[in-house]
C-alpha atoms as a PDB file:
ATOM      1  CA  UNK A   1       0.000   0.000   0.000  1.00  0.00           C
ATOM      2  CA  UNK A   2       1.373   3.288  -0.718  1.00  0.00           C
ATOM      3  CA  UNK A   3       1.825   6.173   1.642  1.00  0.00           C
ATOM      4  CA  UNK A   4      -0.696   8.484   0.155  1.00  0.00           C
ATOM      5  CA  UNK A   5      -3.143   5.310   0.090  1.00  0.00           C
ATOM      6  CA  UNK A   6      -2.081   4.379   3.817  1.00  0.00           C
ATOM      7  CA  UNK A   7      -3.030   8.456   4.814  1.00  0.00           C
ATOM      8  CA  UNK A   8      -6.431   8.463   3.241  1.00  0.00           C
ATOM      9  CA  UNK A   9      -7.783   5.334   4.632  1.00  0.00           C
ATOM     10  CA  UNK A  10      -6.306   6.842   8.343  1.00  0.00           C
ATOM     11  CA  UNK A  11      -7.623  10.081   7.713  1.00  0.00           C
ATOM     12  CA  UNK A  12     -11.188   8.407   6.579  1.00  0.00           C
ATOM     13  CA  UNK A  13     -11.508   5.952   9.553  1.00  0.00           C
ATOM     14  CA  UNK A  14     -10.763   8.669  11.996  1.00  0.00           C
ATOM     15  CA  UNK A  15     -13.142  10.889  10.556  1.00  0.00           C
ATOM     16  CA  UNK A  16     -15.706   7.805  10.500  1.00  0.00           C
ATOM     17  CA  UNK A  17     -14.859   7.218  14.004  1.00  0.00           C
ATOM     18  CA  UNK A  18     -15.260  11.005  14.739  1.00  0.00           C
ATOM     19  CA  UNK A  19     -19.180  10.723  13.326  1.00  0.00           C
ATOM     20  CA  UNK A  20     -19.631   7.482  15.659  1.00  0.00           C
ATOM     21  CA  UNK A  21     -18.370   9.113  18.206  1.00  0.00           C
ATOM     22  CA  UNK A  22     -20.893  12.102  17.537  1.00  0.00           C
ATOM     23  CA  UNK A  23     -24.153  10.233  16.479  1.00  0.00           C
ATOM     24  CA  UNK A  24     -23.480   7.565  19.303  1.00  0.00           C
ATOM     25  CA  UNK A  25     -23.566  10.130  21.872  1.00  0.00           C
ATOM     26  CA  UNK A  26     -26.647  12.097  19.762  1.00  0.00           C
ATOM     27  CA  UNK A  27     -28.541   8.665  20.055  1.00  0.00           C
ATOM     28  CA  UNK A  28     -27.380   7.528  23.414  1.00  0.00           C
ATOM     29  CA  UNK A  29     -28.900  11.250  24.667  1.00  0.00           C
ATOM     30  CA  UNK A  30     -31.734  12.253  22.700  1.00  0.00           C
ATOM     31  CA  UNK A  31     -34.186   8.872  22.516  1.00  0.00           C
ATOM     32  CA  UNK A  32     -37.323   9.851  19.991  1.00  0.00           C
ATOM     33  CA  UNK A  33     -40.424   8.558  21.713  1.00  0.00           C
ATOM     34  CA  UNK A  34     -38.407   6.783  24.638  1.00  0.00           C
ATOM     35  CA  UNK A  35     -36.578   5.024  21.696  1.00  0.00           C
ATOM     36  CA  UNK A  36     -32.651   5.475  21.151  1.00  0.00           C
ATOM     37  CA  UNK A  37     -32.180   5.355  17.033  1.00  0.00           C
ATOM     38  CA  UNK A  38     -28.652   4.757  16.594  1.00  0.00           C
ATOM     39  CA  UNK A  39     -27.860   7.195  13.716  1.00  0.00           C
ATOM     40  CA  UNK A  40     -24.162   5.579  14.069  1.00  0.00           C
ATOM     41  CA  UNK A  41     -24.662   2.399  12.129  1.00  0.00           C
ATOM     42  CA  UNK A  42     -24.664   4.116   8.943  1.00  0.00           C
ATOM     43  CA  UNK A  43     -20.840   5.121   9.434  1.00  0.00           C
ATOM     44  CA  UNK A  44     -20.268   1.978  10.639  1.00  0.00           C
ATOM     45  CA  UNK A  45     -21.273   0.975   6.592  1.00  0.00           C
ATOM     46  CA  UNK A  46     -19.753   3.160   5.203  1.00  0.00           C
ATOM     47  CA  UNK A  47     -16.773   2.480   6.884  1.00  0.00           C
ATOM     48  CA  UNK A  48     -16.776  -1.663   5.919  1.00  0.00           C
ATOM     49  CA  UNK A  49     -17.459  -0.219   2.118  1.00  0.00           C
ATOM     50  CA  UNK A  50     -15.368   2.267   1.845  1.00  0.00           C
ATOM     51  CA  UNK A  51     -11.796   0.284   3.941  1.00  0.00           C
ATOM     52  CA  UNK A  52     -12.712  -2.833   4.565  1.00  0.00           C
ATOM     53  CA  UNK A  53     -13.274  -5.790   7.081  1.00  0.00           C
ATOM     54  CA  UNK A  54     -11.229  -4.395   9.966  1.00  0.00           C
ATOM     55  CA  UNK A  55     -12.636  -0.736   9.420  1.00  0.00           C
ATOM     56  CA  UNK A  56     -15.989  -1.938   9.997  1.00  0.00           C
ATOM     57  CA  UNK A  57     -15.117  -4.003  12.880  1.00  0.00           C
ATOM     58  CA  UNK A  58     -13.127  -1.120  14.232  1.00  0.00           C
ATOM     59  CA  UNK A  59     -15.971   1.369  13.817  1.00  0.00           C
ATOM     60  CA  UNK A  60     -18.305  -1.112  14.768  1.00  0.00           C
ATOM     61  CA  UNK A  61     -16.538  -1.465  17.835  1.00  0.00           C
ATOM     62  CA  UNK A  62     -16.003   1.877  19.007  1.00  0.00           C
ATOM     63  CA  UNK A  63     -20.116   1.909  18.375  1.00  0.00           C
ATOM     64  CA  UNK A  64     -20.560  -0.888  20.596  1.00  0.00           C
ATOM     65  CA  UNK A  65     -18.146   0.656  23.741  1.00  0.00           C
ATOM     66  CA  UNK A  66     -20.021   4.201  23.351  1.00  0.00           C
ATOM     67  CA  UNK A  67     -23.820   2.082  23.125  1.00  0.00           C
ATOM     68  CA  UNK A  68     -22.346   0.228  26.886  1.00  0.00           C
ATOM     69  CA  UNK A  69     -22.752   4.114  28.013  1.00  0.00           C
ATOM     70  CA  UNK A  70     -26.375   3.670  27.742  1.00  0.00           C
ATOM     71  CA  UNK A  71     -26.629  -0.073  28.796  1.00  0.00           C
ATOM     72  CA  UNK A  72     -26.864   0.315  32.867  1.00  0.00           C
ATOM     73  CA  UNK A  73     -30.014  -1.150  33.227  1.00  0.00           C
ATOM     74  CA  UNK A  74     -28.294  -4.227  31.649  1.00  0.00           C
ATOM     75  CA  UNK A  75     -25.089  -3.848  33.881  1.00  0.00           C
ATOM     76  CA  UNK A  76     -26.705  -4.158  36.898  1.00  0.00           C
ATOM     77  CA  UNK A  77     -28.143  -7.967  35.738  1.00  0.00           C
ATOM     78  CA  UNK A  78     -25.020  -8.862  33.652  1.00  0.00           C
ATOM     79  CA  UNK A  79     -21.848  -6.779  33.870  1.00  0.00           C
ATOM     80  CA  UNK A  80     -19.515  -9.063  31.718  1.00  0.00           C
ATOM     81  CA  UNK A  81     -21.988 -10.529  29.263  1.00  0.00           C
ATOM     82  CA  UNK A  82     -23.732  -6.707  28.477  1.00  0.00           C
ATOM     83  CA  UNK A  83     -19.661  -5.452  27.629  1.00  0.00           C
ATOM     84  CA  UNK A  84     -19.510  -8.869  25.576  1.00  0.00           C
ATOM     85  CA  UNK A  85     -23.047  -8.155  23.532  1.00  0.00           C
ATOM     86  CA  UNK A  86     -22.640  -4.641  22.942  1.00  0.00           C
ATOM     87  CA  UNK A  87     -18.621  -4.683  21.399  1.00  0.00           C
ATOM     88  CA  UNK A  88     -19.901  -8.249  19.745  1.00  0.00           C
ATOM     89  CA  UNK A  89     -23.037  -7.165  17.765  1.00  0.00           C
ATOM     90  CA  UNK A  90     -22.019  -4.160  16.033  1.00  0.00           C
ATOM     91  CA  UNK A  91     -17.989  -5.149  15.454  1.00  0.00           C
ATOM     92  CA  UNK A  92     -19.541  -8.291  13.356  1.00  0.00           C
ATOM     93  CA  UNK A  93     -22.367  -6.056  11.772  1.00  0.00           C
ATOM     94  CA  UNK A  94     -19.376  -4.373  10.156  1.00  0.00           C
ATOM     95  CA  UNK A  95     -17.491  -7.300   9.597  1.00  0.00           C
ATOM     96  CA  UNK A  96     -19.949  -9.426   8.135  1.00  0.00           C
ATOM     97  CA  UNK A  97     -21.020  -6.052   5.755  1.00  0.00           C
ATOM     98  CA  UNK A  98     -17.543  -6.076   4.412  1.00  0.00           C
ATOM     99  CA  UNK A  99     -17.548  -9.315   3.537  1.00  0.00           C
ATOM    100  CA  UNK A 100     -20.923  -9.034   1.635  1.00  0.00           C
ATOM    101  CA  UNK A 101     -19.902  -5.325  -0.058  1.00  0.00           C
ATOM    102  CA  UNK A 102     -16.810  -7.656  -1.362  1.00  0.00           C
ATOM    103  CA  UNK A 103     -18.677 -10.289  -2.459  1.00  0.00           C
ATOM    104  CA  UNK A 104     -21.517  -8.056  -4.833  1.00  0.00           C
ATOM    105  CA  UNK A 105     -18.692  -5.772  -5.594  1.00  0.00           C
ATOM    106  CA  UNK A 106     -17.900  -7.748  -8.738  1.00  0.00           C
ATOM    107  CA  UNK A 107     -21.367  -8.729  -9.816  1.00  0.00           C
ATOM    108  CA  UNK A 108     -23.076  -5.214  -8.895  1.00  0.00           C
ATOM    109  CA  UNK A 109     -21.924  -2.343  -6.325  1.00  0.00           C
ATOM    110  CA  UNK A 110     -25.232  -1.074  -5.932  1.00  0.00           C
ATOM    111  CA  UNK A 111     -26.699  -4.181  -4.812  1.00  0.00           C
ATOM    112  CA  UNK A 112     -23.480  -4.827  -2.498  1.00  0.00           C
ATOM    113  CA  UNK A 113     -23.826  -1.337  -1.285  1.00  0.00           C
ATOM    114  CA  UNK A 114     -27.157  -1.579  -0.270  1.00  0.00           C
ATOM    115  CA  UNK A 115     -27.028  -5.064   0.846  1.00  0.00           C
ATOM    116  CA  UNK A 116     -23.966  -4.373   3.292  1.00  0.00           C
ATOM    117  CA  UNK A 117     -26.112  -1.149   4.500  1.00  0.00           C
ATOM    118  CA  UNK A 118     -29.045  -2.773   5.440  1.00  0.00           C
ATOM    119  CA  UNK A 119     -27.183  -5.959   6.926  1.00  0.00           C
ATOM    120  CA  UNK A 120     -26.052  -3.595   9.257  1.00  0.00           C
ATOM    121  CA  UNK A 121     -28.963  -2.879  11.509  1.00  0.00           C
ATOM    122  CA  UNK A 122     -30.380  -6.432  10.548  1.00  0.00           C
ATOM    123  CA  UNK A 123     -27.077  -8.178  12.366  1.00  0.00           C
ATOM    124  CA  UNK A 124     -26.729  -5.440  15.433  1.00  0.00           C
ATOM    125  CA  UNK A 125     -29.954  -6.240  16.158  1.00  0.00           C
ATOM    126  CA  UNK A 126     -30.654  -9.915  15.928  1.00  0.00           C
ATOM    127  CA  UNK A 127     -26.765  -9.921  17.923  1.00  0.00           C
ATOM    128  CA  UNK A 128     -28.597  -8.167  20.461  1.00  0.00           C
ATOM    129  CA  UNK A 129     -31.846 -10.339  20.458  1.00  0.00           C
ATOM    130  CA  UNK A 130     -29.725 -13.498  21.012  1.00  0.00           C
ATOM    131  CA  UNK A 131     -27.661 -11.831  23.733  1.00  0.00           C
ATOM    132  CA  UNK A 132     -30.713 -10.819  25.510  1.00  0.00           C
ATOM    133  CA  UNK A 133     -32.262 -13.777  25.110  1.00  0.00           C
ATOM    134  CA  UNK A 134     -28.858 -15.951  26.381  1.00  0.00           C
ATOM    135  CA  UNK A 135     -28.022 -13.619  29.251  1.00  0.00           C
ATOM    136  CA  UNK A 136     -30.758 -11.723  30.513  1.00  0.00           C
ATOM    137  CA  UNK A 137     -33.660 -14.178  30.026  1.00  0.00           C
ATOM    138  CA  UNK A 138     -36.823 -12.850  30.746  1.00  0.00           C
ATOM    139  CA  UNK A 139     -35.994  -9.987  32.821  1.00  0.00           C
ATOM    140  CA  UNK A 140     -37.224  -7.200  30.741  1.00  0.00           C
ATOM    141  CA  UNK A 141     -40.206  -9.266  29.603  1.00  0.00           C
ATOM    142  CA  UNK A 142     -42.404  -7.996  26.494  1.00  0.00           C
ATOM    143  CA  UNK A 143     -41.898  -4.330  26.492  1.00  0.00           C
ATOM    144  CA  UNK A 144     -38.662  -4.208  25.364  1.00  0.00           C
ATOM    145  CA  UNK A 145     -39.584  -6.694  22.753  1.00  0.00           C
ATOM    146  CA  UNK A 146     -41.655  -3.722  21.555  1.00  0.00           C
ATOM    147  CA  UNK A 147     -38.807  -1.235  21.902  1.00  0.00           C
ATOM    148  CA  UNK A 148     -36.486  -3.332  19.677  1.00  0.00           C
ATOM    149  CA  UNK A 149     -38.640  -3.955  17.134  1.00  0.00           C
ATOM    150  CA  UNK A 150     -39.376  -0.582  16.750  1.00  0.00           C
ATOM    151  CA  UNK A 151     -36.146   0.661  17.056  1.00  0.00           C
ATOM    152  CA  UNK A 152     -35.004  -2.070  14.073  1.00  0.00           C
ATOM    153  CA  UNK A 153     -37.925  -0.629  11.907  1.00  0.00           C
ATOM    154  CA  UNK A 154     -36.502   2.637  12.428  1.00  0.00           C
ATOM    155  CA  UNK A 155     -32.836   1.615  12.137  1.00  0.00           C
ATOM    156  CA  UNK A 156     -33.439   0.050   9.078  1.00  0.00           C
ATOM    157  CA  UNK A 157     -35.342   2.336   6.911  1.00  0.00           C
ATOM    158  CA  UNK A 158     -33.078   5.270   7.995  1.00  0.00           C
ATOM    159  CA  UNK A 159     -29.951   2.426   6.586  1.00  0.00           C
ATOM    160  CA  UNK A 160     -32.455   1.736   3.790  1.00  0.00           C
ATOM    161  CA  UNK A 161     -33.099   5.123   2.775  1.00  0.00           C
ATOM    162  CA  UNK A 162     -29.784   6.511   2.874  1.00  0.00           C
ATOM    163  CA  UNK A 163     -28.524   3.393   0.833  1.00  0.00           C
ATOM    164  CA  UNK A 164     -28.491   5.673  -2.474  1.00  0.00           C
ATOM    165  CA  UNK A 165     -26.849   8.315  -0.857  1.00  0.00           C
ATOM    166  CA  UNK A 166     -23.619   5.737   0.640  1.00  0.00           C
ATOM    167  CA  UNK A 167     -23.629   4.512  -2.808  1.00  0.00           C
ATOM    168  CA  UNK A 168     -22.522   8.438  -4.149  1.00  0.00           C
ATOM    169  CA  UNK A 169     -20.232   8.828  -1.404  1.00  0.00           C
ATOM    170  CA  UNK A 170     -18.450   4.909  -2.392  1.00  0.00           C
ATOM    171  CA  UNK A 171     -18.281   6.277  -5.802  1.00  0.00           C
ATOM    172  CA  UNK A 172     -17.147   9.782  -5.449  1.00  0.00           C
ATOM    173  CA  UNK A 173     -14.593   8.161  -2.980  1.00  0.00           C
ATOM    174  CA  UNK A 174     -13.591   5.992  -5.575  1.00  0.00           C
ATOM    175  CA  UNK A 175     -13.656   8.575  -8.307  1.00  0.00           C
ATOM    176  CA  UNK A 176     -11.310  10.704  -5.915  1.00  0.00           C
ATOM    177  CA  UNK A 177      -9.018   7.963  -4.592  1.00  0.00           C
ATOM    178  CA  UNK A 178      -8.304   7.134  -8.756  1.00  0.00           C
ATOM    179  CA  UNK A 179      -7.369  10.871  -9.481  1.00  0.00           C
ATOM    180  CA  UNK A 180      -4.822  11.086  -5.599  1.00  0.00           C
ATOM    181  CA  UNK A 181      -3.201   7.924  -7.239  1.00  0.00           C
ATOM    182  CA  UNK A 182      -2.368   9.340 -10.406  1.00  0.00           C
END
């Protein structure tokens, strides 16, 4: 990898990490309607598109230590397995939508684009579903079923609807990155 290649993808992660940092915190403190939207899965996307598997497990993971801020209710039942749910679920959301983005990007980017965005909220939250459901069995009963689900709704047409939008930004980036090389 070249220098000016090595800089760009340093300089994009941190400013990636920067906007998790910032919607995390947005989400963590401002719930809509008692629910907590969080706006920061859509950098964690972009990040697995745009640099890789380990930038959207790294993104992913600073997501899932800033979402712990918000988890106390769960702390107080399961210290060790809430800190092992919340890095788990959204490091392997942007793992696993790497992997996919990789996979489409030879057959069609769109489709990988939008697949890997929507996988996003779709993994975090079924990650989160099975943790609850392992560690904390019963103990917050049906309403925060109800929260979940609505929150995935939410979480997933926001991913869904900005899925056009990521897909610019991947091919500006690209368009960019081609004309730095030169």
């Amino acid at each position: 990898m070249k220098k000016n290649d090595l800089t760009y993808k340093m300089v994009g992660n941190a400013l990636l990490i920067a906007l998790t940092v910032v919607f995390t915190l947005i989400s963590n403190n401002i719930p809509i309607a008692g629910i907590s939207i969080n706006l920061s899965l859509i950098t964690i996307a972009v990040a697995a598109i745009l640099f890789g598997k380990v930038s959207g497990l790294v993104v992913g993971l600073v997501n899932g230590a800033l979402v712990m801020l918000s988890a106390a209710p769960f702390f107080a039942i399961n210290p060790v397995a809430t800190v092992f749910v919340c890095l788990l679920k959204s490091s392997l959301a942007g793992l696993i939508a790497a992997i996919v983005y990789k996979l489409f990007l030879k057959i069609n980017e769109h489709v990988g684009v939008i697949l890997a965005t929507i996988l996003v909220p779709i993994i975090n939250t079924s990650l989160f579903i099975i943790g609850s459901l392992l560690f904390f069995n019963g103990v917050f009963g049906e309403l925060i079923t109800l929260f979940v689900a609505a929150n995935f709704i939410i979480e997933f047409i926001i991913n869904l609807l900005l899925s056009p939008a990521i897909y610019y930004i991947v091919r500006v980036y690209k368009n960019k990155h081609k004309e730095l090389a030169k």
